[in-house]
C-alpha atoms as a PDB file:
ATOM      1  CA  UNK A   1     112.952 180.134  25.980  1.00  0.00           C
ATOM      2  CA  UNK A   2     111.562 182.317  28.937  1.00  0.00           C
ATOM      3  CA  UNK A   3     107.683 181.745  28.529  1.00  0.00           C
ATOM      4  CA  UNK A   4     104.608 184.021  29.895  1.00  0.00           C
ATOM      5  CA  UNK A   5     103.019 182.262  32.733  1.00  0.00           C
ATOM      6  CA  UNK A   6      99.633 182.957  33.941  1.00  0.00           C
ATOM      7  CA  UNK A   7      98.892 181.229  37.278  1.00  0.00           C
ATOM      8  CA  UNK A   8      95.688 180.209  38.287  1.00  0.00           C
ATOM      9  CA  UNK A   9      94.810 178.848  41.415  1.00  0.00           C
ATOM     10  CA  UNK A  10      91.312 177.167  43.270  1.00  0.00           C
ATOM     11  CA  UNK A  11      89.874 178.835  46.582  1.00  0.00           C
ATOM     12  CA  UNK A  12      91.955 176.135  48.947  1.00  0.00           C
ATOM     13  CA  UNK A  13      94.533 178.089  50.752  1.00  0.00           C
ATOM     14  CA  UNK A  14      97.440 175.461  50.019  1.00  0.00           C
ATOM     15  CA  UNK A  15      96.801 176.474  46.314  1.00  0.00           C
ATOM     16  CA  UNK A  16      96.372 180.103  46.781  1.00  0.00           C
ATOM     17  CA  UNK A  17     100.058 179.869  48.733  1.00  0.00           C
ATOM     18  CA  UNK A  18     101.303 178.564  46.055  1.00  0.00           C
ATOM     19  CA  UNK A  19     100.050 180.708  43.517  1.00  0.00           C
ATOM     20  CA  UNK A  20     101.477 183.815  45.687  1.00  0.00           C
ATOM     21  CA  UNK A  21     104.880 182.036  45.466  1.00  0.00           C
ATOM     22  CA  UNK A  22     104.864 181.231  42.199  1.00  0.00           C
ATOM     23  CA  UNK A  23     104.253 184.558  40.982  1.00  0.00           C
ATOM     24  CA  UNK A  24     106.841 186.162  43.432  1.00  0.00           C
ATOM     25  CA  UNK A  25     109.176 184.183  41.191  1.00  0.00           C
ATOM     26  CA  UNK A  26     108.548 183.500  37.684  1.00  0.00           C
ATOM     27  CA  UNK A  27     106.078 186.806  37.544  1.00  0.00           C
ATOM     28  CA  UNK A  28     102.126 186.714  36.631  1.00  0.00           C
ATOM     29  CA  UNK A  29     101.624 187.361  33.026  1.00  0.00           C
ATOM     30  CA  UNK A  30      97.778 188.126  31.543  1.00  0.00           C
ATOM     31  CA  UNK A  31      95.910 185.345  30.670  1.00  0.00           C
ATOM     32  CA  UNK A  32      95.307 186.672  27.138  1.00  0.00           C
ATOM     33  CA  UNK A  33      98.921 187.461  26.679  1.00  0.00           C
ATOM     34  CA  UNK A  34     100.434 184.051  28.433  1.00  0.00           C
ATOM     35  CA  UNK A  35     101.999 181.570  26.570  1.00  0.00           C
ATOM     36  CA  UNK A  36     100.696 178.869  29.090  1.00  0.00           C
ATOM     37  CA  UNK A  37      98.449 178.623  32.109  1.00  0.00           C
ATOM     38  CA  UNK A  38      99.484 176.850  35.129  1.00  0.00           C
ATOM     39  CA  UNK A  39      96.361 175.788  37.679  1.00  0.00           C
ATOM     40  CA  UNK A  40      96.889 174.992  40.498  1.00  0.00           C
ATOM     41  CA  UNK A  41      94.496 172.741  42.879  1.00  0.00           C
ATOM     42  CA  UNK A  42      92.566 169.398  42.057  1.00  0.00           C
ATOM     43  CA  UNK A  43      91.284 167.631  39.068  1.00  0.00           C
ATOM     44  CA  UNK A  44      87.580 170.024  39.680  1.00  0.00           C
ATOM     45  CA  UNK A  45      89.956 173.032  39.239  1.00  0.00           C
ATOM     46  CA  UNK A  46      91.722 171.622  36.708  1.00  0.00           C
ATOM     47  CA  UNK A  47      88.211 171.096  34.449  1.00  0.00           C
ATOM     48  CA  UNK A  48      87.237 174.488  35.289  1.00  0.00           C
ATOM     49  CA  UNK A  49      90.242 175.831  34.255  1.00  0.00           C
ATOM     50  CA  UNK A  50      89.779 173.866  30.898  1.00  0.00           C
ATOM     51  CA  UNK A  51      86.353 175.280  30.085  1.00  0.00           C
ATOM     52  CA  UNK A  52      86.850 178.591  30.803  1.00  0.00           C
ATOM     53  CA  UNK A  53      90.044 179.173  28.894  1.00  0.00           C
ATOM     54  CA  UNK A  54      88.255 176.947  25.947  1.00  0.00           C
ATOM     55  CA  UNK A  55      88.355 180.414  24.170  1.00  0.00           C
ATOM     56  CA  UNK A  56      92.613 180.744  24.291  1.00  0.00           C
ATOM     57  CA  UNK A  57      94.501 178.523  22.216  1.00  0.00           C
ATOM     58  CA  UNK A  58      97.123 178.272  24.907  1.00  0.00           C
ATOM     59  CA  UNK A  59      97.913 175.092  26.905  1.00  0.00           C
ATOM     60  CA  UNK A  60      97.146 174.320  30.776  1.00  0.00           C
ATOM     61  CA  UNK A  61      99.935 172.839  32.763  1.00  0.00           C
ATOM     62  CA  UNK A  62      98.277 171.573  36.180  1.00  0.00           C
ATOM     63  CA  UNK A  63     100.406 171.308  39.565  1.00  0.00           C
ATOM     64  CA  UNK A  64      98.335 169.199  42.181  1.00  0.00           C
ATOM     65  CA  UNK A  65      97.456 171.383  45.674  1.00  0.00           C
ATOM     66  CA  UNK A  66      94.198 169.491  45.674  1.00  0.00           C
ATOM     67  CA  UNK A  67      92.736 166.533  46.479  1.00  0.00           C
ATOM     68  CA  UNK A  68      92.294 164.255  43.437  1.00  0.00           C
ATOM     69  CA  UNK A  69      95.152 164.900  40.591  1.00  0.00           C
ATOM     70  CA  UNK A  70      94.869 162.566  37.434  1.00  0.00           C
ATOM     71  CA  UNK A  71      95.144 165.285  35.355  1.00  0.00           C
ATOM     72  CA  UNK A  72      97.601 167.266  37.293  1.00  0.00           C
ATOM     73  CA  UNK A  73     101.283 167.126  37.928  1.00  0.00           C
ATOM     74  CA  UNK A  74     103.038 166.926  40.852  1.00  0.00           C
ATOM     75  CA  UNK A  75     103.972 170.308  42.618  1.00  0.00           C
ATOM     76  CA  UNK A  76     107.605 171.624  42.355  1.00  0.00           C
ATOM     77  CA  UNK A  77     108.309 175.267  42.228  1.00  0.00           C
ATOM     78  CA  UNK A  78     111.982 175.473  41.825  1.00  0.00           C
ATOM     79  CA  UNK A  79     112.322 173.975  38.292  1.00  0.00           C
ATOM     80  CA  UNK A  80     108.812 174.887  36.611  1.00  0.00           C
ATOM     81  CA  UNK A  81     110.409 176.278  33.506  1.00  0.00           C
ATOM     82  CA  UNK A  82     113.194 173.594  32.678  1.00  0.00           C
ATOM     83  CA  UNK A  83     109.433 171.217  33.590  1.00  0.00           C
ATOM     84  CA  UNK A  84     107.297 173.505  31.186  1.00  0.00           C
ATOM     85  CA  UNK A  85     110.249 173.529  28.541  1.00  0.00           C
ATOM     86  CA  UNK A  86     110.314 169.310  28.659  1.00  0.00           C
ATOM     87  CA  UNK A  87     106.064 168.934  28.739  1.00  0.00           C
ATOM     88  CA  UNK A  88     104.635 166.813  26.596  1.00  0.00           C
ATOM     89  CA  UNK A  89     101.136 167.825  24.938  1.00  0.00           C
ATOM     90  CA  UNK A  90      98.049 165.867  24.873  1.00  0.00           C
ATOM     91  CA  UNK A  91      95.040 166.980  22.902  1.00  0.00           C
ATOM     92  CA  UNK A  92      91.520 165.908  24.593  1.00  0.00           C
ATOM     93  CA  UNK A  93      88.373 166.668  22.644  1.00  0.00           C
ATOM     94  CA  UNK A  94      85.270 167.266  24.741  1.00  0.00           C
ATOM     95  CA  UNK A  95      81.607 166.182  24.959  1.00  0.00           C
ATOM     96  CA  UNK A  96      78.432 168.059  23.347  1.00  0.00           C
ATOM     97  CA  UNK A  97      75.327 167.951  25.691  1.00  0.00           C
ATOM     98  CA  UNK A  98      72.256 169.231  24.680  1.00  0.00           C
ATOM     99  CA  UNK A  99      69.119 168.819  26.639  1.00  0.00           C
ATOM    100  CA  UNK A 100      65.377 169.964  26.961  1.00  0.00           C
ATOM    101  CA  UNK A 101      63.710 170.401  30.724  1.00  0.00           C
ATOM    102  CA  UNK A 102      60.517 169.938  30.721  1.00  0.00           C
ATOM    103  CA  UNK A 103      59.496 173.535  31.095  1.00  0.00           C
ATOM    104  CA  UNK A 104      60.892 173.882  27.186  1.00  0.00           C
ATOM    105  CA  UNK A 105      63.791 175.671  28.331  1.00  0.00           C
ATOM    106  CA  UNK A 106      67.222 174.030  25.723  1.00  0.00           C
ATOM    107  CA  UNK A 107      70.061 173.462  27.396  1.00  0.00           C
ATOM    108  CA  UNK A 108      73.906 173.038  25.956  1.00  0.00           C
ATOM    109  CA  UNK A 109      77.082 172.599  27.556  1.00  0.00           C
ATOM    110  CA  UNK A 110      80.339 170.591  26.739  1.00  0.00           C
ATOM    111  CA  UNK A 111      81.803 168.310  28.955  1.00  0.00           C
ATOM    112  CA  UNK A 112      85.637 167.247  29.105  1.00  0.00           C
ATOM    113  CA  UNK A 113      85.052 163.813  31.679  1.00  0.00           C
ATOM    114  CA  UNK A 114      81.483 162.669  31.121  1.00  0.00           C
ATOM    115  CA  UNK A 115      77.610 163.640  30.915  1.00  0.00           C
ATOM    116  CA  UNK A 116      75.518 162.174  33.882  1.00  0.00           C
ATOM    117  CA  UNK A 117      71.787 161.996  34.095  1.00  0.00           C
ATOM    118  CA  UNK A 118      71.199 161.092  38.088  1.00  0.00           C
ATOM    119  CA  UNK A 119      67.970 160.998  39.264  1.00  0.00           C
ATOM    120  CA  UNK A 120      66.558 163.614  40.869  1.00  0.00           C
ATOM    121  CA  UNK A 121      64.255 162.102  43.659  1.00  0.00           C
ATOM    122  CA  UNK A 122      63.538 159.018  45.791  1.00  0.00           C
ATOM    123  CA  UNK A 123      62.325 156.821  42.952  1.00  0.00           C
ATOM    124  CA  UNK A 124      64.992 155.187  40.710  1.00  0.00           C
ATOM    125  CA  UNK A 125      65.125 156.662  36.962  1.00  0.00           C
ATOM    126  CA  UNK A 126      63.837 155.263  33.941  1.00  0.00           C
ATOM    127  CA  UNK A 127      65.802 156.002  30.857  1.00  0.00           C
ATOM    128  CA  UNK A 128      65.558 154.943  26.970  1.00  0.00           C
ATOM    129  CA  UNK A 129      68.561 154.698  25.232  1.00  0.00           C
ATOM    130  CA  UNK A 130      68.989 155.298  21.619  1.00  0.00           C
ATOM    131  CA  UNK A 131      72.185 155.555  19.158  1.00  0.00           C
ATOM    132  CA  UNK A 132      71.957 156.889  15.987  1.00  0.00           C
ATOM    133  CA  UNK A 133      68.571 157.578  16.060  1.00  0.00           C
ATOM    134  CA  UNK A 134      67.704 153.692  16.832  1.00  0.00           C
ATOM    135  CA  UNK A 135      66.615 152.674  19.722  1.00  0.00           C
ATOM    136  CA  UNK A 136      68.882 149.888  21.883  1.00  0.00           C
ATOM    137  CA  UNK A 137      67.555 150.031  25.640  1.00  0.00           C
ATOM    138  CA  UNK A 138      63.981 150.209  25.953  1.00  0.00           C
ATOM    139  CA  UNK A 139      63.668 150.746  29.437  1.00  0.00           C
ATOM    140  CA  UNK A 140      66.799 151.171  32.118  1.00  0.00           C
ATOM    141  CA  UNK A 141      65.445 151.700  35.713  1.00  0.00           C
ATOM    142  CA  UNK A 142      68.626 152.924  37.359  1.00  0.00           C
ATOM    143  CA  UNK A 143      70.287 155.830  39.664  1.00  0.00           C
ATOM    144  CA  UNK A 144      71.662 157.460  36.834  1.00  0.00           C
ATOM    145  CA  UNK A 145      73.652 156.802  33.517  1.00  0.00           C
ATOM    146  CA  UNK A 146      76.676 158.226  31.867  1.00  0.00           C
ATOM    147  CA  UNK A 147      78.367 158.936  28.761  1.00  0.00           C
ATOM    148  CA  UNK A 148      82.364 159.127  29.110  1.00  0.00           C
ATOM    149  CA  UNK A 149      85.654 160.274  27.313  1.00  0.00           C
ATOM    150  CA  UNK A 150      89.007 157.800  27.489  1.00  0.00           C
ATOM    151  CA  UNK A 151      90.377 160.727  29.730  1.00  0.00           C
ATOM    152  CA  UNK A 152      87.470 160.559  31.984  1.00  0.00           C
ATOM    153  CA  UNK A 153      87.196 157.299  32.203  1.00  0.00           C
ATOM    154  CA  UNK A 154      89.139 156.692  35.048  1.00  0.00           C
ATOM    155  CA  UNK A 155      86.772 159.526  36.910  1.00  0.00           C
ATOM    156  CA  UNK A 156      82.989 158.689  38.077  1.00  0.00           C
ATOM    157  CA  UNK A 157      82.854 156.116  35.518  1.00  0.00           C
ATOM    158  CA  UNK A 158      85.212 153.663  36.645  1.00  0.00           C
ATOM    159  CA  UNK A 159      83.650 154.661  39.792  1.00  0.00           C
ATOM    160  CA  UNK A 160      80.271 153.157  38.233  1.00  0.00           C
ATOM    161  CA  UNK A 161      82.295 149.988  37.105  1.00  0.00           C
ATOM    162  CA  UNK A 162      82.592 151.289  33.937  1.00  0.00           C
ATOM    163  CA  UNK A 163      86.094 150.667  31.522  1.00  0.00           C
ATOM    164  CA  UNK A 164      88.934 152.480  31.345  1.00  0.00           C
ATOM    165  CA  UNK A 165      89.615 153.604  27.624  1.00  0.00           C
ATOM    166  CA  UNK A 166      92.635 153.971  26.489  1.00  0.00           C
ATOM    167  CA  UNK A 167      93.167 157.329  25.550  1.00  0.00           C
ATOM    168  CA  UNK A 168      93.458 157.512  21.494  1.00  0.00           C
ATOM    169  CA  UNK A 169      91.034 155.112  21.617  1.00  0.00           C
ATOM    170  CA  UNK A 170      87.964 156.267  19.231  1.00  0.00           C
ATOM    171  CA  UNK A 171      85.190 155.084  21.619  1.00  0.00           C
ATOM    172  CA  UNK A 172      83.261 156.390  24.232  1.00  0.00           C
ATOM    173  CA  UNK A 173      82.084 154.143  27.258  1.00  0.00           C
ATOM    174  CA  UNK A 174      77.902 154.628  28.091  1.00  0.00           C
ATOM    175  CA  UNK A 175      77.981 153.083  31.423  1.00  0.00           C
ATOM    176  CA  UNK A 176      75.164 152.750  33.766  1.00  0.00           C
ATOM    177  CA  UNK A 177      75.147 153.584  37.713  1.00  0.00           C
ATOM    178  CA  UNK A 178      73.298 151.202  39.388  1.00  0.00           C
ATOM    179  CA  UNK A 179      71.320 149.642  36.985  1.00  0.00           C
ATOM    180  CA  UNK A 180      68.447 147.859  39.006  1.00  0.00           C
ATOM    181  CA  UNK A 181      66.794 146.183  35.485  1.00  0.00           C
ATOM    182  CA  UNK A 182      68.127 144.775  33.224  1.00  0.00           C
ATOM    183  CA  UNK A 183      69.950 143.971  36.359  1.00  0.00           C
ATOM    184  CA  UNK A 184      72.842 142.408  34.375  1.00  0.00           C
ATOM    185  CA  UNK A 185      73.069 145.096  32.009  1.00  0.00           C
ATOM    186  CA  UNK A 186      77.008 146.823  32.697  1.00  0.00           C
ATOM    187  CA  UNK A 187      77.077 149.411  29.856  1.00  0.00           C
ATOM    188  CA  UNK A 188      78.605 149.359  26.298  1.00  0.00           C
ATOM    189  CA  UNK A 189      81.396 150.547  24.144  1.00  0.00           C
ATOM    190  CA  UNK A 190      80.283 153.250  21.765  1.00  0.00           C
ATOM    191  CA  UNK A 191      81.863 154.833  18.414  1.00  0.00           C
ATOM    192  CA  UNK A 192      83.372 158.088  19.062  1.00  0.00           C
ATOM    193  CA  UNK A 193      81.095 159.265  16.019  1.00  0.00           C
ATOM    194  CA  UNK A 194      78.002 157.859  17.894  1.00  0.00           C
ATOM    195  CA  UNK A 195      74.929 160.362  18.834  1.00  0.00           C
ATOM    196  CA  UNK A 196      73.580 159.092  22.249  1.00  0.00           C
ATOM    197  CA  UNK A 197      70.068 159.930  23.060  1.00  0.00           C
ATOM    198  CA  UNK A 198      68.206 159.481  26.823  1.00  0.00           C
ATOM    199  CA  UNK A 199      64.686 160.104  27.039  1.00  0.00           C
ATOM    200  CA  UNK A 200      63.194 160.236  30.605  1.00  0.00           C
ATOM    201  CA  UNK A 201      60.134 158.346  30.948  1.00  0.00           C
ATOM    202  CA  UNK A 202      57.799 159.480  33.844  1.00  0.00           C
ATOM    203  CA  UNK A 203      59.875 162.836  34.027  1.00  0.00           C
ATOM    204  CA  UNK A 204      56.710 164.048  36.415  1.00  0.00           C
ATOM    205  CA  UNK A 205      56.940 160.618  38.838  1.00  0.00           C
ATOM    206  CA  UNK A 206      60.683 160.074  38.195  1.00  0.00           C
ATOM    207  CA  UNK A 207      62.871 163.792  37.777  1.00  0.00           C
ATOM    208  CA  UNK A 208      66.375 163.255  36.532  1.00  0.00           C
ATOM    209  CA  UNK A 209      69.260 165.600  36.006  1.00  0.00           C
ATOM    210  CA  UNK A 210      71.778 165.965  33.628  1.00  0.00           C
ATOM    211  CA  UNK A 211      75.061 166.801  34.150  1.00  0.00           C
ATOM    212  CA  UNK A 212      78.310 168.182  31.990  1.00  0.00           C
ATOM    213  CA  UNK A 213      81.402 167.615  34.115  1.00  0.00           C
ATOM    214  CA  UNK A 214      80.165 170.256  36.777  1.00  0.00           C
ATOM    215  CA  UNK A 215      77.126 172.204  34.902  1.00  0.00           C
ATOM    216  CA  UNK A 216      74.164 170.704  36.039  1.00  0.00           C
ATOM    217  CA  UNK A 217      70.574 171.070  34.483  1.00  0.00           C
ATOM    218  CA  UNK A 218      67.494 169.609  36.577  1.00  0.00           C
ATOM    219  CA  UNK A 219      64.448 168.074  35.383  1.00  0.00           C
ATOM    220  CA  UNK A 220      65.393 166.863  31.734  1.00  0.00           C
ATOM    221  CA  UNK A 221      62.873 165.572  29.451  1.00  0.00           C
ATOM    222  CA  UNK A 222      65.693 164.297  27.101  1.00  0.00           C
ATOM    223  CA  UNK A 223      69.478 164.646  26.884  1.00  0.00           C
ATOM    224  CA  UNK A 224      71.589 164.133  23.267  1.00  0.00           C
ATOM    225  CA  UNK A 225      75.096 163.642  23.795  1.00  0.00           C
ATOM    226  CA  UNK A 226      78.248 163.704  21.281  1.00  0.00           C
ATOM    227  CA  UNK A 227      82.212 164.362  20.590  1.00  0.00           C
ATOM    228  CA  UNK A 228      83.051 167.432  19.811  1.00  0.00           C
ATOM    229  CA  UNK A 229      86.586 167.025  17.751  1.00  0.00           C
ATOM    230  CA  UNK A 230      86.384 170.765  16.183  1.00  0.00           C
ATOM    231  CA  UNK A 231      87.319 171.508  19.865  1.00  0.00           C
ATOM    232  CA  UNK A 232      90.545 170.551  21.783  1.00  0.00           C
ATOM    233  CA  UNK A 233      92.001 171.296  24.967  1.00  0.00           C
ATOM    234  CA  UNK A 234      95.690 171.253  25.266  1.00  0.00           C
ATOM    235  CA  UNK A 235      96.895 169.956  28.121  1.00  0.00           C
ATOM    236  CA  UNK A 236     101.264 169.365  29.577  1.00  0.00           C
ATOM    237  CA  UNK A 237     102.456 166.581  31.292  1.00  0.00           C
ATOM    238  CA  UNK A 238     105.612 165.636  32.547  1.00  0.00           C
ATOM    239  CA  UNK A 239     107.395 163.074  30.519  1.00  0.00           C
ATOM    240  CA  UNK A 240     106.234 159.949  31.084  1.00  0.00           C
ATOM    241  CA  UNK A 241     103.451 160.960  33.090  1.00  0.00           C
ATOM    242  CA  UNK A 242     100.804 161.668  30.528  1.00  0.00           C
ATOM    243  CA  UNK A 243      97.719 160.655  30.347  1.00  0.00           C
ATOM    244  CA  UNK A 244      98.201 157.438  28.158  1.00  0.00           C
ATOM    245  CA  UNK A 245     101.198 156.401  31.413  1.00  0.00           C
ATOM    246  CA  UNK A 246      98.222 157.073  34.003  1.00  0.00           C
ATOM    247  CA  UNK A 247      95.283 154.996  32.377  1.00  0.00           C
ATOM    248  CA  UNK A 248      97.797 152.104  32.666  1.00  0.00           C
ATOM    249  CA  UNK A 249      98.820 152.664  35.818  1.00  0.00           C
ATOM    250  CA  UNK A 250      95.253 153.329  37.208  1.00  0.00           C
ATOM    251  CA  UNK A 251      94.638 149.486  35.822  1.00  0.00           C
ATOM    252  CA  UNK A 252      97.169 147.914  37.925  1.00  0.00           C
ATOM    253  CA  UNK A 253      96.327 149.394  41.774  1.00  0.00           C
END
């Protein structure tokens, strides 16, 4: 079946090369019209690509001309539609942030990797962490802290030492980054249904910023963080290199 292809690609010349290319030969259909959208570039691409085509019910097939491809394919131009025919579909459902600054401003955003609150100054954060309304972590003097998705768990939280989920797994990981008290404190393994809550404590002495994959919001009082699963982003993969193949192999490198 001859499909609609809408190619995207980032600012890096290798990927705007390609996209040129690509179009010469398979054609450059509308985005509202295409039956799926190939990016082309990095994994940061790749998430941008995600959240601004949230809108289209049409998948994203990524071909890596970036740096960093988990979520991308390898790059082949000859055989792209017997590759597209053969994908197989995974279905990723993204984060909810919302957050207040403390100038009253509300913020919201979703988030397909993680939410980060980093501090924003010389002074280490200090965070209170609640579930479901009930409070488990008192104080956490750290750099930052982070809710993550299974398929962003092998991004800046595994980076942080956090775990790599498994990805139908219904849990989120809350994983600290550099946690300087408790000092032995390395995260924990969270519902999927769970409602995390930070509150910043000495937001005036101590600034910290939150974070949805790349939207960032500065000077956050407090931050309230969820699954979304009414939303899901479709994403292709090669046989046997989805994203369930590339957790494992991540594990074993």
């Amino acid at each position: 079946m001859t499909r609609r292809i809408n190619f995207l690609a980032s600012d890096a010349p290798i990927a705007q090369a390609a996209r040129v290319a690509l179009i010469a030969r398979y054609g450059d259909a509308p985005e509202d019209a295409a039956d799926v959208i190939v990016a082309l570039g990095g994994d940061g691409f790749m998430l941008q690509t995600l959240h601004r085509t949230q809108g289209l019910d049409v998948p994203v097939y990524g071909m890596n001309r970036g740096t960093v491809g988990f979520l991308m394919n390898e790059y082949s131009a000859p055989d792209l539609m017997e590759r597209l025919a053969a994908a197989c579909e995974e279905v990723i459902s993204p984060l909810s942030m919302r957050a207040e600054s403390v100038n009253g401003t509300q913020h919201h955003a979703l988030a397909i990797n993680e939410v980060s609150l980093l501090r924003g100054g010389p002074q280490a954060a200090l965070l209170r962490i609640s579930v479901d309304g009930l409070v488990r972590l008192e104080e956490l003097v750290c750099d930052g802290a982070m809710v993550a998705t299974p398929a962003g768990s092998t991004a800046y939280n595994y980076s942080a030492h956090g775990p790599i989920l498994p990805i139908g797994a219904d849990v989120l990981a809350l994983t600290p980054v550099a946690a300087f008290r408790p000092r032995r404190w390395r995260g924990a393994l969270l519902p999927k249904a769970a409602v995390v809550r930070f509150d910043t404590l000495e937001p005036d002495k101590r600034p910290v910023m939150a974070v949805a994959d790349s939207r960032s919001v500065e000077n956050v009082l407090w931050v309230e963080i969820r699954s979304e699963p009414s939303m899901g982003h479709r994403i292709l993969f090669d046989p046997g290199h989805g994203l369930e193949e590339r957790l494992l192999r991540e594990q074993f490198v």
